[in-house]
C-alpha atoms as a PDB file:
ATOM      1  CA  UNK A   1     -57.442 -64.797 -45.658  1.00  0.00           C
ATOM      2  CA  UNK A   2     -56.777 -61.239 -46.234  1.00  0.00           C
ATOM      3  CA  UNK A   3     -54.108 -61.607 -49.127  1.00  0.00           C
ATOM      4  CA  UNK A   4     -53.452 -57.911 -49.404  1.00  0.00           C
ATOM      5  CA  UNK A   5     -52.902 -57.422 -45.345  1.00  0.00           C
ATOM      6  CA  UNK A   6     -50.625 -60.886 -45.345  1.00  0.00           C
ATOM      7  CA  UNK A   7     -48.616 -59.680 -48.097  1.00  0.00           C
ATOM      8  CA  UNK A   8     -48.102 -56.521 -46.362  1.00  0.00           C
ATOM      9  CA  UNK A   9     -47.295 -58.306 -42.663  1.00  0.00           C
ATOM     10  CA  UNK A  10     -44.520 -60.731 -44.588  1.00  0.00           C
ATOM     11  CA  UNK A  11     -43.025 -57.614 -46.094  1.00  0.00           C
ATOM     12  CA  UNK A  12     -42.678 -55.316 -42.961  1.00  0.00           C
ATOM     13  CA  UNK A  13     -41.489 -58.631 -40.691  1.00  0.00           C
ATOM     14  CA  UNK A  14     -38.799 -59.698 -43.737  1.00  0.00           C
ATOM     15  CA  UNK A  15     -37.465 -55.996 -43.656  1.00  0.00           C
ATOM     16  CA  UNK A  16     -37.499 -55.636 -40.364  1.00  0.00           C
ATOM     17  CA  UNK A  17     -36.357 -59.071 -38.997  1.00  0.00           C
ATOM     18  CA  UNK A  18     -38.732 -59.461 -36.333  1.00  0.00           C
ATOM     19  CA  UNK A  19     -42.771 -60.147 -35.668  1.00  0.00           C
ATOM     20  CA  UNK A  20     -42.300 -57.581 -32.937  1.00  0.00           C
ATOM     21  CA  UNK A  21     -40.980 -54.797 -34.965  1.00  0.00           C
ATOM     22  CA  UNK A  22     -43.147 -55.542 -37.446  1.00  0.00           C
ATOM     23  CA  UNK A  23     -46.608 -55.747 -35.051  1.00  0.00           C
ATOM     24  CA  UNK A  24     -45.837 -52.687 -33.309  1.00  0.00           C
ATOM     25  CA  UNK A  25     -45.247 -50.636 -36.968  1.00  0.00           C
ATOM     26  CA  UNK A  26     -48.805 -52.445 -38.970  1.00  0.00           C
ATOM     27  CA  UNK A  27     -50.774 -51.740 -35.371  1.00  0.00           C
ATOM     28  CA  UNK A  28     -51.614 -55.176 -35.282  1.00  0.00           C
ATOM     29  CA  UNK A  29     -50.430 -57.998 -32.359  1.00  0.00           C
ATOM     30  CA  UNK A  30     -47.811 -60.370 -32.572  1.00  0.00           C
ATOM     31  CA  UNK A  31     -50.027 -63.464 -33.020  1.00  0.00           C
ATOM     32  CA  UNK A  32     -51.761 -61.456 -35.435  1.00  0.00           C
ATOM     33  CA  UNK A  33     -49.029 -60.861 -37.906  1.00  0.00           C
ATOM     34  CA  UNK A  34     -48.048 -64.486 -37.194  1.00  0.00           C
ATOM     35  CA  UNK A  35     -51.111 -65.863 -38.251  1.00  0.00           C
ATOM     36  CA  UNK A  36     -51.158 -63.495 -41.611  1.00  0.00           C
ATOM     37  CA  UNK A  37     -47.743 -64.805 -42.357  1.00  0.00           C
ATOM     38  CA  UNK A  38     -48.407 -68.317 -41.573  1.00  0.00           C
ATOM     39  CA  UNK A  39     -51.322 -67.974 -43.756  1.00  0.00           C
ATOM     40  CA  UNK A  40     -49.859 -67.004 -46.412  1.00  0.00           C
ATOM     41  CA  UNK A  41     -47.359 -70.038 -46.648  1.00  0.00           C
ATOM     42  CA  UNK A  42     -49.933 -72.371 -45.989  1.00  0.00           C
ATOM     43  CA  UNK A  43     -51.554 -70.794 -49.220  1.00  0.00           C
ATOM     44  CA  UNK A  44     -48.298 -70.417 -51.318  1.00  0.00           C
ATOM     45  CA  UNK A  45     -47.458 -74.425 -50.181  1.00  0.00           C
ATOM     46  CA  UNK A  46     -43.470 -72.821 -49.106  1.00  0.00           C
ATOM     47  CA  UNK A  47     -41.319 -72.032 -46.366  1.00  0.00           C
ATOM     48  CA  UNK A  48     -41.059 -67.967 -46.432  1.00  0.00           C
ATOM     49  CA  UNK A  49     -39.494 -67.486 -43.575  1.00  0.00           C
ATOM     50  CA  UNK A  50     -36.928 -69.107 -41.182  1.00  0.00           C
ATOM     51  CA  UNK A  51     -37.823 -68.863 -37.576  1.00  0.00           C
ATOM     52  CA  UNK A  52     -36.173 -69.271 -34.613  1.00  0.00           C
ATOM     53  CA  UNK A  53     -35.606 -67.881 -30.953  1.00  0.00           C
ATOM     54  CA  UNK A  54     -33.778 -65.196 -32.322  1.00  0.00           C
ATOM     55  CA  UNK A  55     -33.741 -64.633 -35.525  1.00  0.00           C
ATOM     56  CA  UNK A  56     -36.099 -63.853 -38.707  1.00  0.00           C
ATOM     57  CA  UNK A  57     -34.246 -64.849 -41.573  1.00  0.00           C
ATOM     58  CA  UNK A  58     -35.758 -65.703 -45.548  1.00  0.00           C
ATOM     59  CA  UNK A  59     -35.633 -68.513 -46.874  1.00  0.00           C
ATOM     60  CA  UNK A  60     -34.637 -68.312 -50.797  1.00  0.00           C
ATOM     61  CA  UNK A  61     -38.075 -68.753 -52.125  1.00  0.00           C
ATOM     62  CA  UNK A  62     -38.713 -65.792 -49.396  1.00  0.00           C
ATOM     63  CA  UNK A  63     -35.905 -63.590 -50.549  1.00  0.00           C
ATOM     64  CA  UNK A  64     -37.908 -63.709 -54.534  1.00  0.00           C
ATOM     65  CA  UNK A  65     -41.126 -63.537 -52.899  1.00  0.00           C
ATOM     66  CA  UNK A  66     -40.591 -60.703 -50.743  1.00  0.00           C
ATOM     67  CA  UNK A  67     -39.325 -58.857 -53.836  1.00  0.00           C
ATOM     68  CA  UNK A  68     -42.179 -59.051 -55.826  1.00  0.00           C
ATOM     69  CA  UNK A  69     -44.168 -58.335 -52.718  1.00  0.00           C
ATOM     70  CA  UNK A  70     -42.586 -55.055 -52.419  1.00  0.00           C
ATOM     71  CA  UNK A  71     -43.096 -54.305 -55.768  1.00  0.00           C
ATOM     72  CA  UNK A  72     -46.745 -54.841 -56.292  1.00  0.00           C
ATOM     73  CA  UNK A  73     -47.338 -53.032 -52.717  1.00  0.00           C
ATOM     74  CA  UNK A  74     -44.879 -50.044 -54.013  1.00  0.00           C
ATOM     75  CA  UNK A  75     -47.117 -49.699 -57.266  1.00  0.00           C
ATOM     76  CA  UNK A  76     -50.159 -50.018 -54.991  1.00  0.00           C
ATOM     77  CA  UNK A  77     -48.762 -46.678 -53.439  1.00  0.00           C
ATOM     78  CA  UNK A  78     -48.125 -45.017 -56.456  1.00  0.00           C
ATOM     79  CA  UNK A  79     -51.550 -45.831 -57.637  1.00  0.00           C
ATOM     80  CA  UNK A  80     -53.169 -44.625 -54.220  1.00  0.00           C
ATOM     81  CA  UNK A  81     -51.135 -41.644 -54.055  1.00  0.00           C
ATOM     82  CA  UNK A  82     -52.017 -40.615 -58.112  1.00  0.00           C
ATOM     83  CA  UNK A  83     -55.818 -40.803 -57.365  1.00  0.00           C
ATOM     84  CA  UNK A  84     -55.025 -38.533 -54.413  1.00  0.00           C
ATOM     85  CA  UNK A  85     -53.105 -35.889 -56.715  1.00  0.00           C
ATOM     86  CA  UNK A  86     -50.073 -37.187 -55.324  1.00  0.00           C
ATOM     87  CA  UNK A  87     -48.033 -38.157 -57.844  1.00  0.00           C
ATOM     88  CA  UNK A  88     -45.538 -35.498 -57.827  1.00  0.00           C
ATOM     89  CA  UNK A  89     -44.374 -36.419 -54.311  1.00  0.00           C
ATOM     90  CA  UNK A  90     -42.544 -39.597 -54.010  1.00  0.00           C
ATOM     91  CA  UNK A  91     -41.512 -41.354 -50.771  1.00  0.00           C
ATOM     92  CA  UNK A  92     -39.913 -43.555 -49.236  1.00  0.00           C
ATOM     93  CA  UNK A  93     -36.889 -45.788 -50.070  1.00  0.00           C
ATOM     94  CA  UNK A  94     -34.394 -45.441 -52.796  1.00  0.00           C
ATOM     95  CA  UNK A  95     -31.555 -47.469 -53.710  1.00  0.00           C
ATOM     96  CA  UNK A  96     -29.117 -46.547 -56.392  1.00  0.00           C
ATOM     97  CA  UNK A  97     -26.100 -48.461 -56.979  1.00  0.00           C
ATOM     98  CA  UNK A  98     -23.550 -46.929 -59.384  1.00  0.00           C
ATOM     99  CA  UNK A  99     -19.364 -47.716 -60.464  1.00  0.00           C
ATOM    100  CA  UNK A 100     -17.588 -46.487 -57.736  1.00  0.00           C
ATOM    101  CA  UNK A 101     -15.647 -43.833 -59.653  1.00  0.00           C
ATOM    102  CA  UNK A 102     -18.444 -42.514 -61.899  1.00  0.00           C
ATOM    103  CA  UNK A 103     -20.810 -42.567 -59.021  1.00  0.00           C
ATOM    104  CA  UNK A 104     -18.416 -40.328 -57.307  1.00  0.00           C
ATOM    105  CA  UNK A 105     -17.530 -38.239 -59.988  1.00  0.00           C
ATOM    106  CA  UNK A 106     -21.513 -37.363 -61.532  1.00  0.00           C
ATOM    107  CA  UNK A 107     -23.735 -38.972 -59.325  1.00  0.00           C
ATOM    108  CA  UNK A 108     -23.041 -37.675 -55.342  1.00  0.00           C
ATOM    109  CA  UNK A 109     -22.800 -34.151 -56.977  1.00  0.00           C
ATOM    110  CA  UNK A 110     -26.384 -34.153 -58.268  1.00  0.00           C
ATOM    111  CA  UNK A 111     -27.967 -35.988 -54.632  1.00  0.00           C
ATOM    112  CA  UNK A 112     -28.010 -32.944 -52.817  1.00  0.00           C
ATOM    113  CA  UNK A 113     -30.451 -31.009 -55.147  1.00  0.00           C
ATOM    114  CA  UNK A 114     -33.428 -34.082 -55.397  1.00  0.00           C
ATOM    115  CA  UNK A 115     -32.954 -34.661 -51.543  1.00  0.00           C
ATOM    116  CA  UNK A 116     -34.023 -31.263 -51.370  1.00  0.00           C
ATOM    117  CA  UNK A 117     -36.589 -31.558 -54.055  1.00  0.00           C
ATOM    118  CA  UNK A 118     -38.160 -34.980 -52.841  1.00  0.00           C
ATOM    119  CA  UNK A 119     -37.283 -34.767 -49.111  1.00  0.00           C
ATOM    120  CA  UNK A 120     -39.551 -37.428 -48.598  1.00  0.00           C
ATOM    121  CA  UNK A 121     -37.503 -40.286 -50.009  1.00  0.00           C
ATOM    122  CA  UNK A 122     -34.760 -41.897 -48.502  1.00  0.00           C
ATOM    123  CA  UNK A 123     -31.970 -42.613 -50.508  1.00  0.00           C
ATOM    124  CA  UNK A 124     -29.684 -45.624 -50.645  1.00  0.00           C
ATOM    125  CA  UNK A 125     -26.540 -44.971 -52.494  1.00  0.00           C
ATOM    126  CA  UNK A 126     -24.182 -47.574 -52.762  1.00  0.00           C
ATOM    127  CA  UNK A 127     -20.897 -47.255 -54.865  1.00  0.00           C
ATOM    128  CA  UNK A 128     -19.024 -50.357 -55.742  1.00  0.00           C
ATOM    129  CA  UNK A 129     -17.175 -51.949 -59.676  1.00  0.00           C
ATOM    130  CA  UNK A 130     -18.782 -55.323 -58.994  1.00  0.00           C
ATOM    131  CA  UNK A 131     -21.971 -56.070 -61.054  1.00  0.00           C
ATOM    132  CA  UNK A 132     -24.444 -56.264 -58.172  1.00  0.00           C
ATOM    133  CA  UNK A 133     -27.519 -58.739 -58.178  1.00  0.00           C
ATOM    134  CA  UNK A 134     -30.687 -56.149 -58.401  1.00  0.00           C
ATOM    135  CA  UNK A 135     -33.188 -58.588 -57.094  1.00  0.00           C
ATOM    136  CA  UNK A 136     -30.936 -60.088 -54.138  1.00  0.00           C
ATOM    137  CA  UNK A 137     -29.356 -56.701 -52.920  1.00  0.00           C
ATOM    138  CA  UNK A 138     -33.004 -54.946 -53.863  1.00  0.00           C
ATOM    139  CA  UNK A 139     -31.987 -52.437 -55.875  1.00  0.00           C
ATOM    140  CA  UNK A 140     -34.379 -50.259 -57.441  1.00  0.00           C
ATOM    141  CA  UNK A 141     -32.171 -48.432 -60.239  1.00  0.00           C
ATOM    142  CA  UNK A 142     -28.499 -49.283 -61.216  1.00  0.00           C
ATOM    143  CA  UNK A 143     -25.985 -47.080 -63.554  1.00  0.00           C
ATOM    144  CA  UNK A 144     -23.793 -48.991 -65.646  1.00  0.00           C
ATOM    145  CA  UNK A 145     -20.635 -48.241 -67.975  1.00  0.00           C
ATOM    146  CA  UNK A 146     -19.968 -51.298 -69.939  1.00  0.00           C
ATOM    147  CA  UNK A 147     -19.605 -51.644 -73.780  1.00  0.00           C
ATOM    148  CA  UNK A 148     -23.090 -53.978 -73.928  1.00  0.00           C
ATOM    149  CA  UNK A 149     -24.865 -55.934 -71.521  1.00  0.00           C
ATOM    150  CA  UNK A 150     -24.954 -59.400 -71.660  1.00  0.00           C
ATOM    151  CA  UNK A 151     -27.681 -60.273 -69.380  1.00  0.00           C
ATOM    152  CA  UNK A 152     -30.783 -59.810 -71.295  1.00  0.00           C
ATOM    153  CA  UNK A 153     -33.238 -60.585 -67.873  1.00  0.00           C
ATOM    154  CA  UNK A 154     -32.528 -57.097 -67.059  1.00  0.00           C
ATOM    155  CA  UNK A 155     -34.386 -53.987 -68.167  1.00  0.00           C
ATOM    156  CA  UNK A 156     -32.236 -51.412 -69.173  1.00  0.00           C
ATOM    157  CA  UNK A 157     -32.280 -48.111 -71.091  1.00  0.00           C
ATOM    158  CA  UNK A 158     -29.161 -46.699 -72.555  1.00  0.00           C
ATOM    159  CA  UNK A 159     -28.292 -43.137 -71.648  1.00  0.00           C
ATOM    160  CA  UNK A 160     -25.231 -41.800 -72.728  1.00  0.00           C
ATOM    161  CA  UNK A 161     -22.006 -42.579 -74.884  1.00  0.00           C
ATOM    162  CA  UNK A 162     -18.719 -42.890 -73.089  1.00  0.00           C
ATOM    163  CA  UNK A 163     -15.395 -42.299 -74.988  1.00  0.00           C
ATOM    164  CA  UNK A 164     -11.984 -43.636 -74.207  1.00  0.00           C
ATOM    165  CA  UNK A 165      -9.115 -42.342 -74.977  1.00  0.00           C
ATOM    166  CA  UNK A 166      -5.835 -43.526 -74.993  1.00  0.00           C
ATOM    167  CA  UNK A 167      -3.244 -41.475 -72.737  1.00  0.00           C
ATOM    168  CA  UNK A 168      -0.109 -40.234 -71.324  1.00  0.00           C
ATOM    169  CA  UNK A 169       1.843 -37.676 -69.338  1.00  0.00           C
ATOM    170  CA  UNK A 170       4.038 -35.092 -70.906  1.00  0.00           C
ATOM    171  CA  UNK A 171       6.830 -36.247 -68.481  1.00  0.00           C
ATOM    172  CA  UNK A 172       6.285 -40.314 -69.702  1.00  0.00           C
ATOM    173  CA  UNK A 173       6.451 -39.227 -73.417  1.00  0.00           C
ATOM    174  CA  UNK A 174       9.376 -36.976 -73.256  1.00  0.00           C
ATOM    175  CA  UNK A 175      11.289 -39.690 -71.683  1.00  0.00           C
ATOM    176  CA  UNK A 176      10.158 -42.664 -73.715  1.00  0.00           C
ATOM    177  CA  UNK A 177       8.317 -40.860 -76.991  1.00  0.00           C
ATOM    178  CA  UNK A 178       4.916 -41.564 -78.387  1.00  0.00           C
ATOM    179  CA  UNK A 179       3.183 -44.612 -79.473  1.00  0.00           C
ATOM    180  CA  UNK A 180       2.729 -43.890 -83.784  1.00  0.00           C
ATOM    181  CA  UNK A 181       0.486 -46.601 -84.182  1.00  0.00           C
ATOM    182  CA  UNK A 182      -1.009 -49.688 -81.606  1.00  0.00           C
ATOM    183  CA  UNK A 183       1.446 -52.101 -82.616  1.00  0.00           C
ATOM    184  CA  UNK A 184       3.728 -50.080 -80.857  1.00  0.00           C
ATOM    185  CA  UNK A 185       2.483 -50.178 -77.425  1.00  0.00           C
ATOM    186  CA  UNK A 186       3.739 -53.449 -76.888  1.00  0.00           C
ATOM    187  CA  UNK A 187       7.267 -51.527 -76.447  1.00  0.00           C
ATOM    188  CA  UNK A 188       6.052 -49.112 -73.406  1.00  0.00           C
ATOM    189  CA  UNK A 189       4.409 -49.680 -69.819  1.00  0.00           C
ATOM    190  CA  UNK A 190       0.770 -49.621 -70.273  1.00  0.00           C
ATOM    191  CA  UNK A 191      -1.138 -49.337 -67.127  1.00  0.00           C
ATOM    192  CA  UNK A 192      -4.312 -51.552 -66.981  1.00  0.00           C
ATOM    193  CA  UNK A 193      -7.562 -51.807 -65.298  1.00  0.00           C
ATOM    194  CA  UNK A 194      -7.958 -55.626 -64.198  1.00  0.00           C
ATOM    195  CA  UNK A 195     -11.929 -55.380 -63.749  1.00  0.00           C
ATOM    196  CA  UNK A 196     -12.385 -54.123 -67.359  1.00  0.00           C
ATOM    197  CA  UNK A 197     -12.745 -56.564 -70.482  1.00  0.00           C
ATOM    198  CA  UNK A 198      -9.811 -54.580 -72.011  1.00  0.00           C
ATOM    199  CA  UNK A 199      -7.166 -55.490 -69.363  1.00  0.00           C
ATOM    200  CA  UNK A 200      -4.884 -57.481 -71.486  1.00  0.00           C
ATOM    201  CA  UNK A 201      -5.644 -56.192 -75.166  1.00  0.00           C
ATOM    202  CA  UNK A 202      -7.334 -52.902 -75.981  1.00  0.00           C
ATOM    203  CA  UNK A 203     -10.336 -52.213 -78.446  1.00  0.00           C
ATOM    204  CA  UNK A 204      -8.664 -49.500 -80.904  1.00  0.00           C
ATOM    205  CA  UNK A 205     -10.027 -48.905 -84.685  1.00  0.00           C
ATOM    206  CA  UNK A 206     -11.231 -52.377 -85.630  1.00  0.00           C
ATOM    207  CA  UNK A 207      -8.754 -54.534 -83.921  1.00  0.00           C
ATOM    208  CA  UNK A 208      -7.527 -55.405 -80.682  1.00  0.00           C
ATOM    209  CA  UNK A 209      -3.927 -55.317 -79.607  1.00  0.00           C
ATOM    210  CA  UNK A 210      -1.990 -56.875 -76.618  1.00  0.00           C
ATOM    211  CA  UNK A 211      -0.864 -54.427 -73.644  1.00  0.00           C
ATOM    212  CA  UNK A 212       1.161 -55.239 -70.772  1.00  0.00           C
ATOM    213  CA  UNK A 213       2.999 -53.121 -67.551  1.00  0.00           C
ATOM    214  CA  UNK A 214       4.417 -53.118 -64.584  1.00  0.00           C
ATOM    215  CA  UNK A 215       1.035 -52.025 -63.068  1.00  0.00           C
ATOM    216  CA  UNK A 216      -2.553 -53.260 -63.279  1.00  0.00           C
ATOM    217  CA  UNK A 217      -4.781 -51.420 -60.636  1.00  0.00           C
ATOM    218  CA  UNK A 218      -8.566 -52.237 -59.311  1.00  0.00           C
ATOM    219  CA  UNK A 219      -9.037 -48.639 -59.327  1.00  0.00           C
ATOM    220  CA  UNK A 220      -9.490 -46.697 -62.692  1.00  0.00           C
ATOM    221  CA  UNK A 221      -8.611 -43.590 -60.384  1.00  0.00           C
ATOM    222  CA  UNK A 222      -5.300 -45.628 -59.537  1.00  0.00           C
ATOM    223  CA  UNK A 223      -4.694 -45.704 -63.077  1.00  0.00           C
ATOM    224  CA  UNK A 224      -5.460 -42.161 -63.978  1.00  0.00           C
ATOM    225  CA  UNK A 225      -3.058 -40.852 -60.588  1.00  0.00           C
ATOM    226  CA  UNK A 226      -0.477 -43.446 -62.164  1.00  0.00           C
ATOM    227  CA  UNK A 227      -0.785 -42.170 -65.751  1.00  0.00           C
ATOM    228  CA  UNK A 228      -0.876 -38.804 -64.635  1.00  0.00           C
ATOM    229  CA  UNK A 229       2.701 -39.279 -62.325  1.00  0.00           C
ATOM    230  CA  UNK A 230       4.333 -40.309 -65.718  1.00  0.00           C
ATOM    231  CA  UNK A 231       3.819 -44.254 -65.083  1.00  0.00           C
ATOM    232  CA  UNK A 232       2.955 -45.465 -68.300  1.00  0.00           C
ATOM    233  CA  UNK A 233       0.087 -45.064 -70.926  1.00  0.00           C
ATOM    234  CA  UNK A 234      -3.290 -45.977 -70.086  1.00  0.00           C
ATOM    235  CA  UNK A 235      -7.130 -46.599 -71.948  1.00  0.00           C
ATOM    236  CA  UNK A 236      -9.734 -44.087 -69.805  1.00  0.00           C
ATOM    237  CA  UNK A 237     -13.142 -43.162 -69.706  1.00  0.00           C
ATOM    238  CA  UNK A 238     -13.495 -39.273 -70.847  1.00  0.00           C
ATOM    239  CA  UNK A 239     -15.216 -38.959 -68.074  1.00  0.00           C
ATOM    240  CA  UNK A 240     -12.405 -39.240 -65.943  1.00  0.00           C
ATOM    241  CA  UNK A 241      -9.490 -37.960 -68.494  1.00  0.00           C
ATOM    242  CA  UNK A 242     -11.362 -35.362 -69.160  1.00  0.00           C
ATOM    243  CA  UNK A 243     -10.085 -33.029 -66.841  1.00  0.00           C
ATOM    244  CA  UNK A 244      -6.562 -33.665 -66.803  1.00  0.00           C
ATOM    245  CA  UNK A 245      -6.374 -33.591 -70.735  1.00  0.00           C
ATOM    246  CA  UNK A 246      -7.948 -30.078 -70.590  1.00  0.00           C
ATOM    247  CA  UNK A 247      -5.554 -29.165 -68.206  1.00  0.00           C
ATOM    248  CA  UNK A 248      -2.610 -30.402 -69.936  1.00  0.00           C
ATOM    249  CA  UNK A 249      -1.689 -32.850 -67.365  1.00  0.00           C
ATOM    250  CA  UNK A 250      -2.569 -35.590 -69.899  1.00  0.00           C
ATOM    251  CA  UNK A 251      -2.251 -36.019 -73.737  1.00  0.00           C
ATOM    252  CA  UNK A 252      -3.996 -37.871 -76.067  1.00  0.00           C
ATOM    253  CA  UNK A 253      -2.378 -40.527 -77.558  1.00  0.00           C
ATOM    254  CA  UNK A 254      -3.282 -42.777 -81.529  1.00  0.00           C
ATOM    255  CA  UNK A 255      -6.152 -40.525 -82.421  1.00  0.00           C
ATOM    256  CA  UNK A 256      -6.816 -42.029 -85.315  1.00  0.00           C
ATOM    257  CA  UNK A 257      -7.682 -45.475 -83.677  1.00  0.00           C
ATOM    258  CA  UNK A 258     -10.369 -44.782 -81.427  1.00  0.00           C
ATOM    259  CA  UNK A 259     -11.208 -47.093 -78.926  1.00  0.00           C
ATOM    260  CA  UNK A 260     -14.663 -48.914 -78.525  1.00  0.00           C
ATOM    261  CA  UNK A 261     -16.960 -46.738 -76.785  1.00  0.00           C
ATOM    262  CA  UNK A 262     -18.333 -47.363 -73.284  1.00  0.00           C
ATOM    263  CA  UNK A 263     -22.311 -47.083 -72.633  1.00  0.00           C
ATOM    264  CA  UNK A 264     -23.427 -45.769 -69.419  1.00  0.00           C
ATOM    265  CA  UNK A 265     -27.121 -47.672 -69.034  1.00  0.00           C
ATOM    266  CA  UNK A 266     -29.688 -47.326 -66.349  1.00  0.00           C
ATOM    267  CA  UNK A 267     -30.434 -50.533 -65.559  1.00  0.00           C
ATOM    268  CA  UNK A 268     -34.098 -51.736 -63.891  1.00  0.00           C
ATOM    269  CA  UNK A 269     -35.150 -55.546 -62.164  1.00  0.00           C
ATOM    270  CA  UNK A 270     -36.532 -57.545 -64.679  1.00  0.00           C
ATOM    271  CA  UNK A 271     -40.307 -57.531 -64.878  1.00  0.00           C
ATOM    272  CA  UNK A 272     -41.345 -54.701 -62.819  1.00  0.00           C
ATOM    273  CA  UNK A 273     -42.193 -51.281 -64.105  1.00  0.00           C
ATOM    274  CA  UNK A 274     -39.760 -48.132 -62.608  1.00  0.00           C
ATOM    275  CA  UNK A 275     -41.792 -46.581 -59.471  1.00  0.00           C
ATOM    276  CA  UNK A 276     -41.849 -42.818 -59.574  1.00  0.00           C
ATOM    277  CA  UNK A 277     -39.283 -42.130 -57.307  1.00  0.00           C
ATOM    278  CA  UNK A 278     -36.999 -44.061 -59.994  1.00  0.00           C
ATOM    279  CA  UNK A 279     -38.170 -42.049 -62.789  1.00  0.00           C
ATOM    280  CA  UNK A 280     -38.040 -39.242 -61.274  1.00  0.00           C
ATOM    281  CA  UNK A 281     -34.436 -39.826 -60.149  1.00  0.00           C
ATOM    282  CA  UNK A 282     -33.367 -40.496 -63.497  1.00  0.00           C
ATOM    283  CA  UNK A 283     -34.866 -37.643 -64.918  1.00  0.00           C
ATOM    284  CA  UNK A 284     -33.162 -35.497 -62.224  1.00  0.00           C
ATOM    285  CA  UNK A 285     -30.161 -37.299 -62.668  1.00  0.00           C
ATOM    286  CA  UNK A 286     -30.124 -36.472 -66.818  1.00  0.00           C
ATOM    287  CA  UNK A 287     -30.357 -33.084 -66.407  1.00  0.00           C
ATOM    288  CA  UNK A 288     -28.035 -33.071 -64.379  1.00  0.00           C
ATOM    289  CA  UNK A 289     -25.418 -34.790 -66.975  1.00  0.00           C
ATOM    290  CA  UNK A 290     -26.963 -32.472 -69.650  1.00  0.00           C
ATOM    291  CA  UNK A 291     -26.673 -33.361 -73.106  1.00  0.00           C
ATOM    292  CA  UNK A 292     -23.856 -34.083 -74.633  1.00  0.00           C
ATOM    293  CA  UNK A 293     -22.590 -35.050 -70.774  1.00  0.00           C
ATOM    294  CA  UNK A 294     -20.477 -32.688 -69.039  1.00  0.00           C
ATOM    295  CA  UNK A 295     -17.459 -35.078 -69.735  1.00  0.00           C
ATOM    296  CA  UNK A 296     -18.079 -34.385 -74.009  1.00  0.00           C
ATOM    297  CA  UNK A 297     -18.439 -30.643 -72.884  1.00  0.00           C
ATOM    298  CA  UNK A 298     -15.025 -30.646 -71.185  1.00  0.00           C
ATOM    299  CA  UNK A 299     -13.442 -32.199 -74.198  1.00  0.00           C
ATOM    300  CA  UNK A 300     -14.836 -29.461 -76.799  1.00  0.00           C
ATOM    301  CA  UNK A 301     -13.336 -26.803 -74.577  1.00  0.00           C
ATOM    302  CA  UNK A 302     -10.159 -28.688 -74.418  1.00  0.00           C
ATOM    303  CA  UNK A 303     -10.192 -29.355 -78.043  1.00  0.00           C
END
């Protein structure tokens, strides 16, 4: 058996769900990528794929085959296209999966320019707050803002500091007055994120202290709209208070207990080594952040 042509029939059939499909793209004939594929499990001793009249579908060994599969054919790539002096042209797909309101606050603005640069690779942007599974959803690099990350399978790199800071609107505080010190936030309507480990007590100096509102919101732009209408105080990223505190429309609230950062990591599948087109994204992406991150710059101006 051909190892290296099996492995590359079981990827093109599992991606594209059919022996057809996947015959007529590898130039080869349906009984031909059958037999590869067959092969291969009778090697392996599993079930890779699920076959029926209809439908191609992996089986779960499949599903973590398949992406190690892609991964040793993708370096195979890189490797060819290096000896050919190709290395500064990578291809094919990308998927990057980022928080839904940081991905569409700094990451769709910088897509444009590398589609332009690398026109060759087809990016997969997905934008969602749930903590996706790389391997299951194939993910190649994901952006995360958390205060650590607890599951050490995954390779990650950190890449920039995220403040919080503590908030109101002009209109809440002249009715209601400002918080002096945490202890007193359990007399006003704090407005909380549910998905974030600080939705019922929040991280300020060296202690935590209870919160509680009329609101809590699955949307930290929900909370900044409701902060920002006078609603209540709220705990934000800089990178999304930033804007409205230069502009006035917010105003920092118990400077002198700042809140436990946030970390905003790149995060890799475990085991496997970033392809180009990764690296290259991320480098793109950084200098496109700049350094401090546009959301620091915005808060020297204000400041």
């Amino acid at each position: 058996m051909n190892k290296l042509k099996a492995m590359m029939a079981f990827r093109r059939v599992a991606e594209l769900g059919s022996f057809t499909d996947a015959a007529a793209d590898l130039g080869l004939s349906n009984a031909g990528v059958s037999n590869y594929v067959s092969q291969l499990e009778k090697e392996l001793g599993v079930t890779l794929l699920i076959r029926s009249t209809r439908h191609v579908a992996l089986s779960e060994i499949g599903q973590s085959y398949l992406y190690k599969v892609q991964r040793i054919l993708d370096c195979l790539e890189e490797a060819e296209d290096a000896a050919r002096g190709l290395q500064t042209k990578p291809h094919g797909r990308l998927h990057v999966n980022a928080p839904a309101t940081f991905g569409q606050l700094h990451v769709t603005s910088c897509i444009p320019a590398f589609v332009r640069r690398y026109p060759d690779v087809q990016l997969d942007l997905s934008l969602n707050d749930r903590v996706v599974d790389l391997i299951e959803e194939r993910v190649d690099i994901a952006l995360r803002v958390s205060t650590g990350l607890p599951d050490s399978t995954l390779v990650a790199r950190a890449l920039a500091p995220i403040d919080r800071v503590v908030c109101a609107a002009p209109a809440y505080l002249e009715r209601y007055g400002a918080p002096t010190s945490p202890e007193e936030l359990t007399r006003h309507n704090c407005i909380t994120y549910k998905l974030s480990d600080s939705s019922v007590d929040w991280p300020l100096g060296e202690k935590r202290y209870p919160v509680s509102g009329m609101v809590r919101a699955d949307s930290s732009v929900a909370v900044r709209d409701l902060t920002v209408g006078g609603s209540g105080i709220s705990l934000l990223p800089r990178f999304i208070a930033a804007p409205d505190i230069r502009a006035g429309r917010l105003v920092p609230l118990l400077e002198g207990y700042p809140p436990e950062p946030y970390t905003l990591y790149a995060v890799f599948p475990p085991a496997t080594r970033p392809s180009i087109k990764v690296r290259l994204f991320l480098e793109h992406f950084q200098d496109h952040l700049g350094s401090p991150p546009r959301w620091e710059r915005e808060a020297e101006v204000q400041s």
